[in-house]
PDB file of N, CA and C in Angstrom:
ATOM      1  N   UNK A   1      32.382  -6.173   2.450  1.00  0.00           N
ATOM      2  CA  UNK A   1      31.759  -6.240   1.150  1.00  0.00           C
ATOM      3  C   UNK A   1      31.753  -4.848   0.545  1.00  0.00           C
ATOM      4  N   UNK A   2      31.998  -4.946  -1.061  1.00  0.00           N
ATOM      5  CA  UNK A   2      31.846  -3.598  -1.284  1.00  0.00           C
ATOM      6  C   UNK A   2      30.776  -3.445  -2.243  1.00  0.00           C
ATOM      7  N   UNK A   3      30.441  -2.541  -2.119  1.00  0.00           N
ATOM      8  CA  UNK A   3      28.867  -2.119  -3.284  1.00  0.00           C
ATOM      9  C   UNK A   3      28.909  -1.097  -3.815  1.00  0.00           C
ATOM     10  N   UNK A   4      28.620  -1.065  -5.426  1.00  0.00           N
ATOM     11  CA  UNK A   4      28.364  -0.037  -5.828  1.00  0.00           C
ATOM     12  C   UNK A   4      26.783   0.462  -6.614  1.00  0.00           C
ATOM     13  N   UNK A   5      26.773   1.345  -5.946  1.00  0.00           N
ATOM     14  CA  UNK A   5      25.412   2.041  -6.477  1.00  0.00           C
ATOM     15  C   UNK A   5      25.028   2.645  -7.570  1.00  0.00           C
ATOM     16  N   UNK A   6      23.525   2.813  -8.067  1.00  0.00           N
ATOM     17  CA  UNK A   6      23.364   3.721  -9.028  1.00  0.00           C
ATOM     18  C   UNK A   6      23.232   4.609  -8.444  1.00  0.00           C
ATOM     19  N   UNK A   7      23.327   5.669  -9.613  1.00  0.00           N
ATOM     20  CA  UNK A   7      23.125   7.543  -9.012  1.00  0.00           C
ATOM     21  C   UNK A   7      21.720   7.475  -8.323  1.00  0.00           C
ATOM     22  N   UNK A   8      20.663   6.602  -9.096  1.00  0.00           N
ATOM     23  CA  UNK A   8      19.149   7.156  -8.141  1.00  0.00           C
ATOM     24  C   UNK A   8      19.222   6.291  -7.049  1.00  0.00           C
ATOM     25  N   UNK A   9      19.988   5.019  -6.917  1.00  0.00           N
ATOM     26  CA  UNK A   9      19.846   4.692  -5.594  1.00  0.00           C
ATOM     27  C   UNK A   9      20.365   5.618  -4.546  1.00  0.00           C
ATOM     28  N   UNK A  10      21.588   5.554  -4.880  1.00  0.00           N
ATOM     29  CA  UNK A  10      22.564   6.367  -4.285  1.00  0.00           C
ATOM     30  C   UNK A  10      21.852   7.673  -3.311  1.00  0.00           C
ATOM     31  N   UNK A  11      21.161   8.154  -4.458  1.00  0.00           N
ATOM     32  CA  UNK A  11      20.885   9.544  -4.207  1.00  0.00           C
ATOM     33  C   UNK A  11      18.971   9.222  -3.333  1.00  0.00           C
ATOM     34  N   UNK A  12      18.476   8.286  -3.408  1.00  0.00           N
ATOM     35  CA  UNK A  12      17.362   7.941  -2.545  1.00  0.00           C
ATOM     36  C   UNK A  12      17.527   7.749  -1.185  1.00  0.00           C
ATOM     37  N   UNK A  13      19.211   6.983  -1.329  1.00  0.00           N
ATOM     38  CA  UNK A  13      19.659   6.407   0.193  1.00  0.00           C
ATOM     39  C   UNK A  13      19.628   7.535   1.196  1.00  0.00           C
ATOM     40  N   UNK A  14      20.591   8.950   0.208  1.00  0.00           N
ATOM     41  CA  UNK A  14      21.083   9.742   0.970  1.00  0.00           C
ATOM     42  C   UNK A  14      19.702  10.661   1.046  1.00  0.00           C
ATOM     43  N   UNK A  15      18.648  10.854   0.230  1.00  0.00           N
ATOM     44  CA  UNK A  15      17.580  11.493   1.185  1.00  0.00           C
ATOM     45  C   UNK A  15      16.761  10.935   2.390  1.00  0.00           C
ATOM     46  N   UNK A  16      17.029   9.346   2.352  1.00  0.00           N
ATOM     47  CA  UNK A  16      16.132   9.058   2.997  1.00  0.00           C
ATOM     48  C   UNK A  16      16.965   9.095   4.757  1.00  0.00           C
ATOM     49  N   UNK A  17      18.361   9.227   4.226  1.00  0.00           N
ATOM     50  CA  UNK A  17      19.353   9.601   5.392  1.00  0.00           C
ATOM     51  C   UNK A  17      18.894  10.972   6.141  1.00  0.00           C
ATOM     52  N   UNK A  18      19.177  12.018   5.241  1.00  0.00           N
ATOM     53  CA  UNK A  18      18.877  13.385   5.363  1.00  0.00           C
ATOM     54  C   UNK A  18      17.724  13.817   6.035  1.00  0.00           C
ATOM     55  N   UNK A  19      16.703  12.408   5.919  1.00  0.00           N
ATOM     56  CA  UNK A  19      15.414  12.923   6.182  1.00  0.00           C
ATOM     57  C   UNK A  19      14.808  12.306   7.797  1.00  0.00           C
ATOM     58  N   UNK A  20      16.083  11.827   8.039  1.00  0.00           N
ATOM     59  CA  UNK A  20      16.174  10.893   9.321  1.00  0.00           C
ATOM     60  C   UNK A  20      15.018   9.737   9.384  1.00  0.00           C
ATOM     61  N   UNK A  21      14.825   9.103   8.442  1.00  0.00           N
ATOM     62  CA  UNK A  21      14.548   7.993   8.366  1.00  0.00           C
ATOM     63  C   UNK A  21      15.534   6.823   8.785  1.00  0.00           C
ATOM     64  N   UNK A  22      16.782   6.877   8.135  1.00  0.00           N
ATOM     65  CA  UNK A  22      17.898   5.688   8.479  1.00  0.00           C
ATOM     66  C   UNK A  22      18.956   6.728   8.943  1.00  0.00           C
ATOM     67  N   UNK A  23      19.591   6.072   9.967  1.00  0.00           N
ATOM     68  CA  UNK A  23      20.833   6.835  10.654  1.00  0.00           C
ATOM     69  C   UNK A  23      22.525   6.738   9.701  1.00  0.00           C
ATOM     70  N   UNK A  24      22.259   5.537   9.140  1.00  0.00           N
ATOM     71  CA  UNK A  24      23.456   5.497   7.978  1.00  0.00           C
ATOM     72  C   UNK A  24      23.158   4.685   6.672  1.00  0.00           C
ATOM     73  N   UNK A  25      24.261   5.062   5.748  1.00  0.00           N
ATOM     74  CA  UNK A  25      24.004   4.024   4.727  1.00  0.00           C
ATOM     75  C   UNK A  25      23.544   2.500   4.853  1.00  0.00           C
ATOM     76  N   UNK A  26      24.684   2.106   5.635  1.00  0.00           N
ATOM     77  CA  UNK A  26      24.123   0.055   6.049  1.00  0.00           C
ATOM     78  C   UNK A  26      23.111   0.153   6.901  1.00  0.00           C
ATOM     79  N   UNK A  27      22.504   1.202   7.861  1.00  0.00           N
ATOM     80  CA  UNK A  27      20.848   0.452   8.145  1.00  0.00           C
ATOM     81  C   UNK A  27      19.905   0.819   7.269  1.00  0.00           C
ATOM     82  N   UNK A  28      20.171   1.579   5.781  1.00  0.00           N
ATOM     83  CA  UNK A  28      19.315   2.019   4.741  1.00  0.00           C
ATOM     84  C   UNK A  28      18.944   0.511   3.815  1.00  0.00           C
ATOM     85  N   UNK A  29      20.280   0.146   3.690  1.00  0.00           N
ATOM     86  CA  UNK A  29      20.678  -0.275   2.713  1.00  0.00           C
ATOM     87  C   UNK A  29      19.893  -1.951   3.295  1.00  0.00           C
ATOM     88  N   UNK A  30      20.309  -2.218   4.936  1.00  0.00           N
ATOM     89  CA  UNK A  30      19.864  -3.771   5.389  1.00  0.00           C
ATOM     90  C   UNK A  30      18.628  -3.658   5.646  1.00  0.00           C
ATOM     91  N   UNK A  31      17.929  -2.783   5.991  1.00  0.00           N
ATOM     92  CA  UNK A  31      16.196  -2.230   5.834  1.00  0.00           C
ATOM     93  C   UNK A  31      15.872  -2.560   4.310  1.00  0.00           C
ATOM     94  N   UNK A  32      16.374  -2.347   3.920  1.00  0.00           N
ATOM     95  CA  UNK A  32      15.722  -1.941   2.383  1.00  0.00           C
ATOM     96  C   UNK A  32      16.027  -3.925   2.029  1.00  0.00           C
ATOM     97  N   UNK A  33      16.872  -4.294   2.198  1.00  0.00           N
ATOM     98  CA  UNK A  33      16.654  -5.796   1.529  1.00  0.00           C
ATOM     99  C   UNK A  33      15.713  -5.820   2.733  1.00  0.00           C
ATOM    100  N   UNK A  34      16.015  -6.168   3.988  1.00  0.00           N
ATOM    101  CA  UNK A  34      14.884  -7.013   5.050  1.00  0.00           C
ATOM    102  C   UNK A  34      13.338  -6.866   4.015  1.00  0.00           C
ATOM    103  N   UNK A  35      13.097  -5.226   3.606  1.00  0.00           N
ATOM    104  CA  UNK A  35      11.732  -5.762   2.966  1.00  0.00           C
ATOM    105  C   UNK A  35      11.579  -6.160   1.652  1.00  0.00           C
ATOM    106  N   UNK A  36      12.811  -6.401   0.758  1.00  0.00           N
ATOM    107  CA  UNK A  36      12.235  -7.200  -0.480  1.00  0.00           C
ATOM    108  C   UNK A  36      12.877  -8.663  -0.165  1.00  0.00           C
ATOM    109  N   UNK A  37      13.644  -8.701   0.694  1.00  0.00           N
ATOM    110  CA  UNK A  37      13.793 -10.578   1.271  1.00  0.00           C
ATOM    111  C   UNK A  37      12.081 -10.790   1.342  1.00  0.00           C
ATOM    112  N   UNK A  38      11.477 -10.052   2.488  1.00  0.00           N
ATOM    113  CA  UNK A  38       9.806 -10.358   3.209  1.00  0.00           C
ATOM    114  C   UNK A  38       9.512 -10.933   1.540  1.00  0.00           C
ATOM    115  N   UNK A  39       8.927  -9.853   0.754  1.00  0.00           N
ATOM    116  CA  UNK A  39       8.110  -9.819  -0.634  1.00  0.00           C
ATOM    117  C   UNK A  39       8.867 -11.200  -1.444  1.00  0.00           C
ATOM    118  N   UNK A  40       9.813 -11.185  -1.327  1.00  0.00           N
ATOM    119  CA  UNK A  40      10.392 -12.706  -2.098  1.00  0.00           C
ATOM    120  C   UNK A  40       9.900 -13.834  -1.261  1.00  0.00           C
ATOM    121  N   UNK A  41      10.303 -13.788  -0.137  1.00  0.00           N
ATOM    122  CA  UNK A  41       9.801 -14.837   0.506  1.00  0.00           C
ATOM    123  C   UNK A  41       8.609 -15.344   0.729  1.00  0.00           C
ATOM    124  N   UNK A  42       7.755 -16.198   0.106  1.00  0.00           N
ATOM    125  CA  UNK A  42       6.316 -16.470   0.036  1.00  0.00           C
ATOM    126  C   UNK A  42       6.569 -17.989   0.252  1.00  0.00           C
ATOM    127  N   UNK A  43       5.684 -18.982   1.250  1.00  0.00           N
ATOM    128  CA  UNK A  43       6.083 -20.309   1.557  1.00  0.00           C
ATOM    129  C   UNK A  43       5.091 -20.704   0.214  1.00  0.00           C
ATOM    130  N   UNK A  44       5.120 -22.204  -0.316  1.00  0.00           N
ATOM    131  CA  UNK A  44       4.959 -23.089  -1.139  1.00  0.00           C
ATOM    132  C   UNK A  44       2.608 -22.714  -1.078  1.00  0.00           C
ATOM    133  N   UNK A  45       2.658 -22.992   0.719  1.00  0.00           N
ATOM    134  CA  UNK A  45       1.194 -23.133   0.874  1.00  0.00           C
ATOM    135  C   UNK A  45       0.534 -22.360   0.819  1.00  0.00           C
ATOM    136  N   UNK A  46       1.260 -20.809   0.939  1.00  0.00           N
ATOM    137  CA  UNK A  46       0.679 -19.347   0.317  1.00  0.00           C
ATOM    138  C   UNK A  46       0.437 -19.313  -1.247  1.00  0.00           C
ATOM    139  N   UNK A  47       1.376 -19.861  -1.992  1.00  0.00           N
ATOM    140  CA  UNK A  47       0.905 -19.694  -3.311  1.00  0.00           C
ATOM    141  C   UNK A  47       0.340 -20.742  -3.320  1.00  0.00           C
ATOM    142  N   UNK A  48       0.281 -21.842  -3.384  1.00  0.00           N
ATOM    143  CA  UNK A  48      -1.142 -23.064  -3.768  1.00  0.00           C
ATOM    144  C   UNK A  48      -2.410 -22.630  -3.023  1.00  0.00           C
ATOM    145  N   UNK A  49      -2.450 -21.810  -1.990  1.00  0.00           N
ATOM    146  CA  UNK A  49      -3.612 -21.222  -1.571  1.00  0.00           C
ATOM    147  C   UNK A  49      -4.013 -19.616  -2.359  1.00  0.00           C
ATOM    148  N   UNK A  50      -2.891 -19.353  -3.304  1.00  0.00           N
ATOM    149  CA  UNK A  50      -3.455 -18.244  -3.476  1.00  0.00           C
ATOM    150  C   UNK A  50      -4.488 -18.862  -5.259  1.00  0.00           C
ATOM    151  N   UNK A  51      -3.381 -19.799  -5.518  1.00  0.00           N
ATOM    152  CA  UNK A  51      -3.796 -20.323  -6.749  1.00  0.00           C
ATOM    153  C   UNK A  51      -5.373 -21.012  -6.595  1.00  0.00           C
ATOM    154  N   UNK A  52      -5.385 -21.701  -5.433  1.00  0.00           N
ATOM    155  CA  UNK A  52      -7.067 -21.835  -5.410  1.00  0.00           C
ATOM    156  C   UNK A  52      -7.959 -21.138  -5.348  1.00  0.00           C
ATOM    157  N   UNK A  53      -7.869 -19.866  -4.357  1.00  0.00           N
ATOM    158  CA  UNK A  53      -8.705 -18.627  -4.405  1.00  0.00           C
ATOM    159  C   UNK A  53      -8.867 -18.116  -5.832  1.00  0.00           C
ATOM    160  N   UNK A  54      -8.083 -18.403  -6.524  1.00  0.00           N
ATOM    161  CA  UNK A  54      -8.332 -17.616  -8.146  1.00  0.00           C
ATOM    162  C   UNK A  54      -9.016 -18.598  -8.932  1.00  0.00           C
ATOM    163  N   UNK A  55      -8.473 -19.752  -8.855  1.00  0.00           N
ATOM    164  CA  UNK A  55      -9.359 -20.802  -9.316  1.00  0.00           C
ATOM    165  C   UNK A  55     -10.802 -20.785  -8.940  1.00  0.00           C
ATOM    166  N   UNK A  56     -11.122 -20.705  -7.329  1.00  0.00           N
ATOM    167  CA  UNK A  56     -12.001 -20.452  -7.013  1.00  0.00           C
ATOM    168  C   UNK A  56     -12.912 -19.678  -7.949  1.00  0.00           C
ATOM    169  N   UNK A  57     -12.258 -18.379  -7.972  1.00  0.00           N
ATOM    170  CA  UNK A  57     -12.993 -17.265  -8.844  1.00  0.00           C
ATOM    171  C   UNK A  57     -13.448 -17.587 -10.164  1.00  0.00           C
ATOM    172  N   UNK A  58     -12.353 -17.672 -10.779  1.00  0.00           N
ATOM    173  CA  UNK A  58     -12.800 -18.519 -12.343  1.00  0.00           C
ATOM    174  C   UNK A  58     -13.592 -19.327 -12.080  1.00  0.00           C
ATOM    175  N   UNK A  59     -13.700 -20.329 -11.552  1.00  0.00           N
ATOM    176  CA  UNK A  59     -15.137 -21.306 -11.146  1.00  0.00           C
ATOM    177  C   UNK A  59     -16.158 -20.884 -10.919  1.00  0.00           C
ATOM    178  N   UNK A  60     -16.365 -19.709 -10.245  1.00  0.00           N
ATOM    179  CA  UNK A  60     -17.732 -19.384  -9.945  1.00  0.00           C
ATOM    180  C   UNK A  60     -17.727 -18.160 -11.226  1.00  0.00           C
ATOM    181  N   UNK A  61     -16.920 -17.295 -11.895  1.00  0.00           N
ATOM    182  CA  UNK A  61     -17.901 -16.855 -13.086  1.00  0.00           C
ATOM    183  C   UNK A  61     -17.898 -17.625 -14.023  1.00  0.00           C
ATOM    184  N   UNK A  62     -17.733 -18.871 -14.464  1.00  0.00           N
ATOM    185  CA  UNK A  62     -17.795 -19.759 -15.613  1.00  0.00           C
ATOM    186  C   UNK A  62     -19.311 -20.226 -15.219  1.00  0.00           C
ATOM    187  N   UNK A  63     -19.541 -20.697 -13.676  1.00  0.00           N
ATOM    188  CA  UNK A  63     -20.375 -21.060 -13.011  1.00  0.00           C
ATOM    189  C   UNK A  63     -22.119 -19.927 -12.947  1.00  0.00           C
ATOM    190  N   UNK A  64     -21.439 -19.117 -13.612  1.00  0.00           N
ATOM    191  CA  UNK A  64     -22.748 -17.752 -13.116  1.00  0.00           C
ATOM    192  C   UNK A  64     -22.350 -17.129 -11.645  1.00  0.00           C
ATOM    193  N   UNK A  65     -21.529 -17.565 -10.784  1.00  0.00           N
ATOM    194  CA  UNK A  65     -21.691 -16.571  -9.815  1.00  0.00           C
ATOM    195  C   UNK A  65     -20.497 -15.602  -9.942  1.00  0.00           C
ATOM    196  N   UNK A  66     -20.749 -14.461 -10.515  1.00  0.00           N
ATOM    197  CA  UNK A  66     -20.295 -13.622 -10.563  1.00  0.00           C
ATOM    198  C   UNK A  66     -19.527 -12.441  -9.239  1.00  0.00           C
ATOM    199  N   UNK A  67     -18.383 -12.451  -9.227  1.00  0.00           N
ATOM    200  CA  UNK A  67     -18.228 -11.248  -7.764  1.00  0.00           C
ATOM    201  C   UNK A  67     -17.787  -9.991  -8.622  1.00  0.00           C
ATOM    202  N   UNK A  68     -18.297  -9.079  -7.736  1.00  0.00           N
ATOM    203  CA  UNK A  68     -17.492  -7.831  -7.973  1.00  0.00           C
ATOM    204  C   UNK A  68     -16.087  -7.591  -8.073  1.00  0.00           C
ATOM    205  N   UNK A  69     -14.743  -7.264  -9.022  1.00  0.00           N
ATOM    206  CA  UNK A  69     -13.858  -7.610  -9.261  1.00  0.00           C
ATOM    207  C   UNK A  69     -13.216  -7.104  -7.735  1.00  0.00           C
ATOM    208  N   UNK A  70     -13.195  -5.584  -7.453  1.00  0.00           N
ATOM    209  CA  UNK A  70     -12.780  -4.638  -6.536  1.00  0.00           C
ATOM    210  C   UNK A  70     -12.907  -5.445  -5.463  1.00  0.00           C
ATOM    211  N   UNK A  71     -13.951  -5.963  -4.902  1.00  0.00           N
ATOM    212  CA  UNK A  71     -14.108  -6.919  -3.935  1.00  0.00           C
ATOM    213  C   UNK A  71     -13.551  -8.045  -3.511  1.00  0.00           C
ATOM    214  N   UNK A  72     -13.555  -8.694  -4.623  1.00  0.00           N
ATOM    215  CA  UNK A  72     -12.607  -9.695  -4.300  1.00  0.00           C
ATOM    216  C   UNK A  72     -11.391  -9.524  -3.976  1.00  0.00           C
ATOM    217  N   UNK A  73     -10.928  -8.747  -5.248  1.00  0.00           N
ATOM    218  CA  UNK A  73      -9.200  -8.526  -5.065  1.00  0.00           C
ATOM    219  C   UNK A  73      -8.748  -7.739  -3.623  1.00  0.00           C
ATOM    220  N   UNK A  74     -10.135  -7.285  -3.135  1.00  0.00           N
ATOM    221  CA  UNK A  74      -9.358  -6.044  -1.845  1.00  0.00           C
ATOM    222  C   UNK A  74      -9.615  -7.471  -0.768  1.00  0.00           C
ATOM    223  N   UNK A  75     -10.254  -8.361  -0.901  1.00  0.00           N
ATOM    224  CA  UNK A  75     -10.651  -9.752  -0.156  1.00  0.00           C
ATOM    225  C   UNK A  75      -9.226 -10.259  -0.148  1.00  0.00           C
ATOM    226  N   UNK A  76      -8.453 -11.061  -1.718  1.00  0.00           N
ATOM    227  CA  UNK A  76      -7.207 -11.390  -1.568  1.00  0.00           C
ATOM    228  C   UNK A  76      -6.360 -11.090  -0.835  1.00  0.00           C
ATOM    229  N   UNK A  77      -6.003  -9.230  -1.068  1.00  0.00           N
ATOM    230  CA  UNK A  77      -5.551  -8.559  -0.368  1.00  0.00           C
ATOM    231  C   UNK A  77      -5.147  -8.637   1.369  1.00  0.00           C
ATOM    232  N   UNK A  78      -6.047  -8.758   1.491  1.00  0.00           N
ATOM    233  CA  UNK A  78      -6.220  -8.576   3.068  1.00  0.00           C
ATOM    234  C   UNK A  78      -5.946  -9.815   3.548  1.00  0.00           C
ATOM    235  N   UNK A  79      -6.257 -10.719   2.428  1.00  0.00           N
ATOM    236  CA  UNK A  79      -6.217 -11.945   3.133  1.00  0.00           C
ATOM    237  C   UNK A  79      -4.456 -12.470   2.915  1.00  0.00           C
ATOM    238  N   UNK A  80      -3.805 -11.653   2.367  1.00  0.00           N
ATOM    239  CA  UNK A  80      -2.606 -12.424   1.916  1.00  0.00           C
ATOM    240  C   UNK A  80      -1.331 -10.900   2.997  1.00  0.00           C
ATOM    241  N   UNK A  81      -2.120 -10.205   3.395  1.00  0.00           N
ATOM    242  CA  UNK A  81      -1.329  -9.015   4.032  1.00  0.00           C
ATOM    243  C   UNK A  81      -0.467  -9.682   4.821  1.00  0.00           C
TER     244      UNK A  81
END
């Protein structure tokens, strides 16, 4: 396969080479999808569970129970890590 790069990729790959993070271009390059494959990949029951937790939320401040925004979201967070 052949690929061509932009200059800032290009030039990210080769510091992150330089900096002995990755030993060559293709384990920079198959690292670097492996983690935006992960971030794309979300199953069906992660998002209908994330969509209820928010629902959740909207329900309870329409409701009066109010949460602290920071709180919750660092709650999501953790819970979706």
């Amino acid at each position: 396969m052949d690929i061509s790069l932009s200059p800032n990729n290009e030039k990210f790959i080769q510091n992150q080479i330089a900096a002995g993070i990755y030993n060559s271009i293709n384990e920079a390059i198959n690292a670097t999808l492996s983690i935006a494959i992960a971030q794309i990949e979300v199953s069906p029951d992660e998002i209908n569970n994330l969509k209820a937790d928010i629902q959740k939320g909207l329900d309870d401040v329409k409701s009066g129970r109010e949460h602290d925004c920071i709180e919750f979201m660092d709650g999501l967070i953790k819970k979706y890590e």
